[in-house]
N, C-alpha and C. Protein backbone atom coordinates (compact mmCIF):
# COMPACT_ATOMS: atom_id res chain seq x y z
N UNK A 1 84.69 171.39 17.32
CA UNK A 1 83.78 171.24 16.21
C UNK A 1 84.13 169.98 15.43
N UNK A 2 83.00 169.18 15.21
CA UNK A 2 83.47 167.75 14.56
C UNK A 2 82.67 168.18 12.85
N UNK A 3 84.03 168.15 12.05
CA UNK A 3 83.65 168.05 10.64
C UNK A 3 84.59 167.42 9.97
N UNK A 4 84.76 167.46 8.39
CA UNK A 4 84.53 166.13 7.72
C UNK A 4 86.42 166.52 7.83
N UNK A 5 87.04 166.57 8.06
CA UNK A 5 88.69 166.60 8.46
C UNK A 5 88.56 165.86 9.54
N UNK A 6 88.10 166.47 10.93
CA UNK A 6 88.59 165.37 11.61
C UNK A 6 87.63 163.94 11.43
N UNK A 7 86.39 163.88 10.85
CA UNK A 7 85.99 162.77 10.45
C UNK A 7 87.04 161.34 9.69
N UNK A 8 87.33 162.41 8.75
CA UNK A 8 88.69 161.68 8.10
C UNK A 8 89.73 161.40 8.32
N UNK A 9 90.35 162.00 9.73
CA UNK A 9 91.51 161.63 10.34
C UNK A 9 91.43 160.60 11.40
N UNK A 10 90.26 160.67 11.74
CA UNK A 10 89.47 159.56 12.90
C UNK A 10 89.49 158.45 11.87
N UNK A 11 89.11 157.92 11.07
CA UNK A 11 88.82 157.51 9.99
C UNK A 11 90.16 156.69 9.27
N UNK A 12 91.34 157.38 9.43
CA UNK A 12 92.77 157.03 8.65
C UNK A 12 93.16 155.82 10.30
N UNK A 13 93.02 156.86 11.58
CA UNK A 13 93.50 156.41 12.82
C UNK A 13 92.97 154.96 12.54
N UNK A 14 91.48 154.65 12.49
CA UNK A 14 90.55 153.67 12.38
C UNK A 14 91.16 152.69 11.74
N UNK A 15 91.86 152.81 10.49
CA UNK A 15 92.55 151.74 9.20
C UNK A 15 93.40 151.41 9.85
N UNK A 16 94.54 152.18 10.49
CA UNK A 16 95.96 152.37 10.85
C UNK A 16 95.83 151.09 11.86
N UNK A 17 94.62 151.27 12.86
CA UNK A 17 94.93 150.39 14.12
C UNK A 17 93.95 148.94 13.91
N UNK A 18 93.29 149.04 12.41
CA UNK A 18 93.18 147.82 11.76
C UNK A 18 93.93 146.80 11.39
N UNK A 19 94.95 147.69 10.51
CA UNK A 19 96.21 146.90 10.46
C UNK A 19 96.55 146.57 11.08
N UNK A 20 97.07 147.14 12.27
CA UNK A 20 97.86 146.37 13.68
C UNK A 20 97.52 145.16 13.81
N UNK A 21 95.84 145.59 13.93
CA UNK A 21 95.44 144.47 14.62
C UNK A 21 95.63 143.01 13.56
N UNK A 22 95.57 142.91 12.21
CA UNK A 22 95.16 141.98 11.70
C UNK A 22 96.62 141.57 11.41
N UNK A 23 97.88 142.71 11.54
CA UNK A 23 99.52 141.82 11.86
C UNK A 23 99.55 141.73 13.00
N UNK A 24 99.30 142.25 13.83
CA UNK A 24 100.20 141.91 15.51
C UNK A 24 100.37 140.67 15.70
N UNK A 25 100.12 139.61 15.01
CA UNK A 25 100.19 138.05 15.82
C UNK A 25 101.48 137.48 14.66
N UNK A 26 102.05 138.32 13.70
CA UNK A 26 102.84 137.64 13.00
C UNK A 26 104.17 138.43 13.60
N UNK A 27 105.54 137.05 13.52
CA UNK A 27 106.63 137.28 13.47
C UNK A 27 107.46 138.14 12.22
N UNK A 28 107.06 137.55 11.17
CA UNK A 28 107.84 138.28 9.96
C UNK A 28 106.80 138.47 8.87
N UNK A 29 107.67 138.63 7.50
CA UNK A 29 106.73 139.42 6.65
C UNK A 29 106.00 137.54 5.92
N UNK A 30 106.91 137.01 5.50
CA UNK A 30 106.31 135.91 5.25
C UNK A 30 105.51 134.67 5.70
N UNK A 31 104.99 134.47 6.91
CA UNK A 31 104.29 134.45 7.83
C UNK A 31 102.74 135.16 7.67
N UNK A 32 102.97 136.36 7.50
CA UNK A 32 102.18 137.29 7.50
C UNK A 32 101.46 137.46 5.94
N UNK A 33 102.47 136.97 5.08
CA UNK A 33 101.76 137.43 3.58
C UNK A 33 101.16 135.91 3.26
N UNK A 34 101.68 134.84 4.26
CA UNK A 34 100.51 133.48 3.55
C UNK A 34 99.71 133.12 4.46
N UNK A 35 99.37 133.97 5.16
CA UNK A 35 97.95 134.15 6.38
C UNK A 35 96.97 135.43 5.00
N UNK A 36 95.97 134.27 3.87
CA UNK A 36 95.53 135.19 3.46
C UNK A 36 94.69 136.76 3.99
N UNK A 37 93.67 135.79 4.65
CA UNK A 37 92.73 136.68 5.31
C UNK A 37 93.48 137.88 6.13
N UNK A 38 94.67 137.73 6.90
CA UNK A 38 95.09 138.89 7.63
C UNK A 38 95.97 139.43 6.52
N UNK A 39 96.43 139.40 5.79
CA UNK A 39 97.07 140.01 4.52
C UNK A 39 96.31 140.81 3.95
N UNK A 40 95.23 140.02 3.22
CA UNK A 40 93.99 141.03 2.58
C UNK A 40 93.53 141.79 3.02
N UNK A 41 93.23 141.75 3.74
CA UNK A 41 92.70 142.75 4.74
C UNK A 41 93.15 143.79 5.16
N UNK A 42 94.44 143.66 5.59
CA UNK A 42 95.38 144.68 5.64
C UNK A 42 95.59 145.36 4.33
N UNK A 43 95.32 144.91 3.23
CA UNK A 43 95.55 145.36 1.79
C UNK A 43 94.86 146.36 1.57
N UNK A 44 93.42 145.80 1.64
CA UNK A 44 92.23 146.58 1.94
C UNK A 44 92.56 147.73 2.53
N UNK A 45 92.64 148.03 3.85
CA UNK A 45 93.06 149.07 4.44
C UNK A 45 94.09 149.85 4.46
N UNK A 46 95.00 149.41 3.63
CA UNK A 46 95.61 150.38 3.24
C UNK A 46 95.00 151.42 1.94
N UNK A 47 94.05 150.61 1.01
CA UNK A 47 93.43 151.02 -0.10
C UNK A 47 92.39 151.84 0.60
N UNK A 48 91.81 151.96 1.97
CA UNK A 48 91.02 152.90 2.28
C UNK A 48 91.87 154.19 2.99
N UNK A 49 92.96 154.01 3.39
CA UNK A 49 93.68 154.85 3.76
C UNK A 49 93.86 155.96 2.90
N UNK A 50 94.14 155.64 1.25
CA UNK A 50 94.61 156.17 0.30
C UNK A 50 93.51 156.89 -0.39
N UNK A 51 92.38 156.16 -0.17
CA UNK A 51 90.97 156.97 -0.39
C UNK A 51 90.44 157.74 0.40
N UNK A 52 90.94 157.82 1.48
CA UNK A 52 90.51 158.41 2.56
C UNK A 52 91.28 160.16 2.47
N UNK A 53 92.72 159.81 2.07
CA UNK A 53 93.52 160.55 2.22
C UNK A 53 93.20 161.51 1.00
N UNK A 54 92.45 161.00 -0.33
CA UNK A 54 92.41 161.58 -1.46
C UNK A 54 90.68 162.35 -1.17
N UNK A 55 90.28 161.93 -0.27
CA UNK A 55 88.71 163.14 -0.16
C UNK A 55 89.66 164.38 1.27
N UNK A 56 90.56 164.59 1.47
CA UNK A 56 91.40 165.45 2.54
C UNK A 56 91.26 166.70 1.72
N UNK A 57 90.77 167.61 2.47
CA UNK A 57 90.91 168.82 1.76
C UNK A 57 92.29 169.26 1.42
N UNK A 58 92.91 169.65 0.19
CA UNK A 58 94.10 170.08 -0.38
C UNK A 58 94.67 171.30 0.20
N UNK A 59 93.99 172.24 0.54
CA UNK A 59 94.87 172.99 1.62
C UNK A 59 95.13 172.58 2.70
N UNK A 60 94.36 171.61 3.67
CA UNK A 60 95.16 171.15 4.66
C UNK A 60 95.94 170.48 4.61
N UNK A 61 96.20 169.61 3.44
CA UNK A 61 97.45 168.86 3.28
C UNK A 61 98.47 169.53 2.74
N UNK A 62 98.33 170.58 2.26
CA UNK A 62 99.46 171.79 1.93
C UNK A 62 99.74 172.25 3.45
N UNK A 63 99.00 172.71 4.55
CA UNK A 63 99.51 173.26 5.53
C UNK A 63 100.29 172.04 6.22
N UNK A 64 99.67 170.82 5.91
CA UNK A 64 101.05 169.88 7.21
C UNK A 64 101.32 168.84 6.23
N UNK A 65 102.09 169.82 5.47
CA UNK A 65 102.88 168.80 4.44
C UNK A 65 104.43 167.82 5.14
N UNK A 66 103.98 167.84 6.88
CA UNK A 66 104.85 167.03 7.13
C UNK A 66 104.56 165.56 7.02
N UNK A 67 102.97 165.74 6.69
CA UNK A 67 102.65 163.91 6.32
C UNK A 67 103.31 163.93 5.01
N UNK A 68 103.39 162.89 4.63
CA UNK A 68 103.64 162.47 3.02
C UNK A 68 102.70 161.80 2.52
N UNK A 69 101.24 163.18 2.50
CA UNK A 69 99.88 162.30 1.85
C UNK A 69 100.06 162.00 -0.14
N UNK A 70 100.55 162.40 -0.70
CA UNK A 70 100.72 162.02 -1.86
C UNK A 70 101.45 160.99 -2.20
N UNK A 71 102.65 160.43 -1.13
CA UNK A 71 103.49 159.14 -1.68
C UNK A 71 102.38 158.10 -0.30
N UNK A 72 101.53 158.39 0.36
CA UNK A 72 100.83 157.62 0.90
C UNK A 72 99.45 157.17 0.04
N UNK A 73 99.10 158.25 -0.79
CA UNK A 73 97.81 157.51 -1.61
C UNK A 73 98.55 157.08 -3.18
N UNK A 74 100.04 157.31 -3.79
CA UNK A 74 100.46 156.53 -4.73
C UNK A 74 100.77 154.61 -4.05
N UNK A 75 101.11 154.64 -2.58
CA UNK A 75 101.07 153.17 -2.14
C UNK A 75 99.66 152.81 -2.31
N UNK A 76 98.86 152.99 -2.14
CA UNK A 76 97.43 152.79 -2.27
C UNK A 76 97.14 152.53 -3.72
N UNK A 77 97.64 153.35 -4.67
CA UNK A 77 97.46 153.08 -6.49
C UNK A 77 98.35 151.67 -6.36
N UNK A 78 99.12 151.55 -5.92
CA UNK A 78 99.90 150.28 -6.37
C UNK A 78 99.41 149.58 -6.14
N UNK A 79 98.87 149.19 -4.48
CA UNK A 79 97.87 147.93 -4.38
C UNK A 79 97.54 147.84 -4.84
N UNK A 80 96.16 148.61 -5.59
CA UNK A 80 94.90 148.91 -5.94
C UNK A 80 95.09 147.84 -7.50
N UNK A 81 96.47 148.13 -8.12
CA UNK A 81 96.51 148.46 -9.64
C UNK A 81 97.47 147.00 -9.76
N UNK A 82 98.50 146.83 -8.69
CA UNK A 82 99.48 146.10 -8.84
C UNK A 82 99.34 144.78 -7.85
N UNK A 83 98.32 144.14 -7.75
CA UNK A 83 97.91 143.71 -6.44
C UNK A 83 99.27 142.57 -6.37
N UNK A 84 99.42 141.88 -7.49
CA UNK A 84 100.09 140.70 -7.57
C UNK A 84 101.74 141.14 -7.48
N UNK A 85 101.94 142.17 -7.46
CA UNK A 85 103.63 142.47 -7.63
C UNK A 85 103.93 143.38 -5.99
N UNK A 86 103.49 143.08 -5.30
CA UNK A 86 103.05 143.35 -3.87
C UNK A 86 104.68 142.96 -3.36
N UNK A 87 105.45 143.29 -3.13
CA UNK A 87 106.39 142.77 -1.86
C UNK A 87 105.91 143.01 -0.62
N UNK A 88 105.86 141.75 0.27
CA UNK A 88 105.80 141.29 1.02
C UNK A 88 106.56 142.17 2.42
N UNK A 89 108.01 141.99 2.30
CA UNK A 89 109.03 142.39 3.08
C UNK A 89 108.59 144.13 2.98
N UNK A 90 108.04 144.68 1.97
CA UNK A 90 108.17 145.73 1.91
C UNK A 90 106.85 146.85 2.57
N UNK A 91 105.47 145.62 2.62
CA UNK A 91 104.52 146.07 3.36
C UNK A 91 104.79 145.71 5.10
N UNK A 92 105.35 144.76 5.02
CA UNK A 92 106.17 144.38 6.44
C UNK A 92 106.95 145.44 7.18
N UNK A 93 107.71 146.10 6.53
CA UNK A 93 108.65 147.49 6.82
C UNK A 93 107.37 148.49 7.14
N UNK A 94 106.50 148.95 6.10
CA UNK A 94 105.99 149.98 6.31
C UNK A 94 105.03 149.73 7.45
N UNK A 95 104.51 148.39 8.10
CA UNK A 95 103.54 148.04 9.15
C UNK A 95 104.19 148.21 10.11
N UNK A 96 105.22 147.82 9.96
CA UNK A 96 106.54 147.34 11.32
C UNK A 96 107.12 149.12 11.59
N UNK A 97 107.24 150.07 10.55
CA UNK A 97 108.08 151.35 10.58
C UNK A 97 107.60 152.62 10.81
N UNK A 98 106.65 152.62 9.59
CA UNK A 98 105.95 153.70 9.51
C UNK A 98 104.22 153.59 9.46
N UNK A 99 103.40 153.17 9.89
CA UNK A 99 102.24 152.75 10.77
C UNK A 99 102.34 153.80 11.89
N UNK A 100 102.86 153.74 12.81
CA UNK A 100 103.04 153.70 13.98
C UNK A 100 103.03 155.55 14.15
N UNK A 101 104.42 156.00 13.29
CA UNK A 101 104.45 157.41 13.55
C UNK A 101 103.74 158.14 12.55
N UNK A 102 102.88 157.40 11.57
CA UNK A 102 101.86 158.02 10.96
C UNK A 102 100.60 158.26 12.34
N UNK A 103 100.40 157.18 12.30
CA UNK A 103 99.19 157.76 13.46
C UNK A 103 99.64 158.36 15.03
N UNK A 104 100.83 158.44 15.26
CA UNK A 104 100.97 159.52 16.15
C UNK A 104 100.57 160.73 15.41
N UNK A 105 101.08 161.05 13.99
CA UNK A 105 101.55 162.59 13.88
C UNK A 105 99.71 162.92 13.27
N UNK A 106 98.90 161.93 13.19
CA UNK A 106 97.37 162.23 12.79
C UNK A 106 96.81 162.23 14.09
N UNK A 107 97.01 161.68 14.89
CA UNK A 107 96.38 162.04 16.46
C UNK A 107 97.41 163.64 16.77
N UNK A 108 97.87 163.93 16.66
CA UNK A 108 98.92 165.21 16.56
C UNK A 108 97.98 166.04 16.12
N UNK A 109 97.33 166.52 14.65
CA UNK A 109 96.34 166.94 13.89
C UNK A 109 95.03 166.93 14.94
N UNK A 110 95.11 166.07 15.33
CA UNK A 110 93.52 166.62 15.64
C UNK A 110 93.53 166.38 17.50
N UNK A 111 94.83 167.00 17.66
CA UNK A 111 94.60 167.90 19.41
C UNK A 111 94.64 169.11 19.27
């Protein structure tokens, strides 16, 4: 049955492998943060991630509270709010770290 959960997890997958795509061609974080257009962009999508994550129905994110959807849509307030105090190295980590086994454990969700 396709409804608005897995819409929205299709949807997070969608951002997740946006990002990739718009870092995969950089070596490091600084490299990567003065390539505006693939920076922004990636910014962007993380800010839809966080919106995405905040229309998730609240009991399902109570049942697989092994994501960490609440410290994933406060990164999203920071962009959103803090655009200019952004570390670099630190969106670099989370592209380079945790990207990756986020969207395993959301393709996980919806087998």
């Amino acid at each position: 049955m396709y409804d608005n959960i897995t819409f929205n997890l299709q949807a997070l997958i969608e951002s997740i492998e946006k990002i990739e795509l718009y870092s995969k061609d950089f070596d490091d974080a600084d490299k990567f943060y003065h390539d505006q257009k693939s920076f922004d962009a990636s910014m962007m999508q993380f800010i839809v991630i966080g919106e995405i994550i905040s229309r998730l129905d609240e009991k399902f994110k109570i049942s697989h509270n092994e994501i960490p959807w609440q410290k994933i849509k406060d990164f999203r307030n920071i962009i959103a709010h803090d655009y200019f105090g952004i570390d670099a190295d630190e969106i670099w980590d989370i592209i380079n770290n945790k990207l990756l086994p986020l969207k395993n454990d959301i393709h996980g969700l919806l087998e």
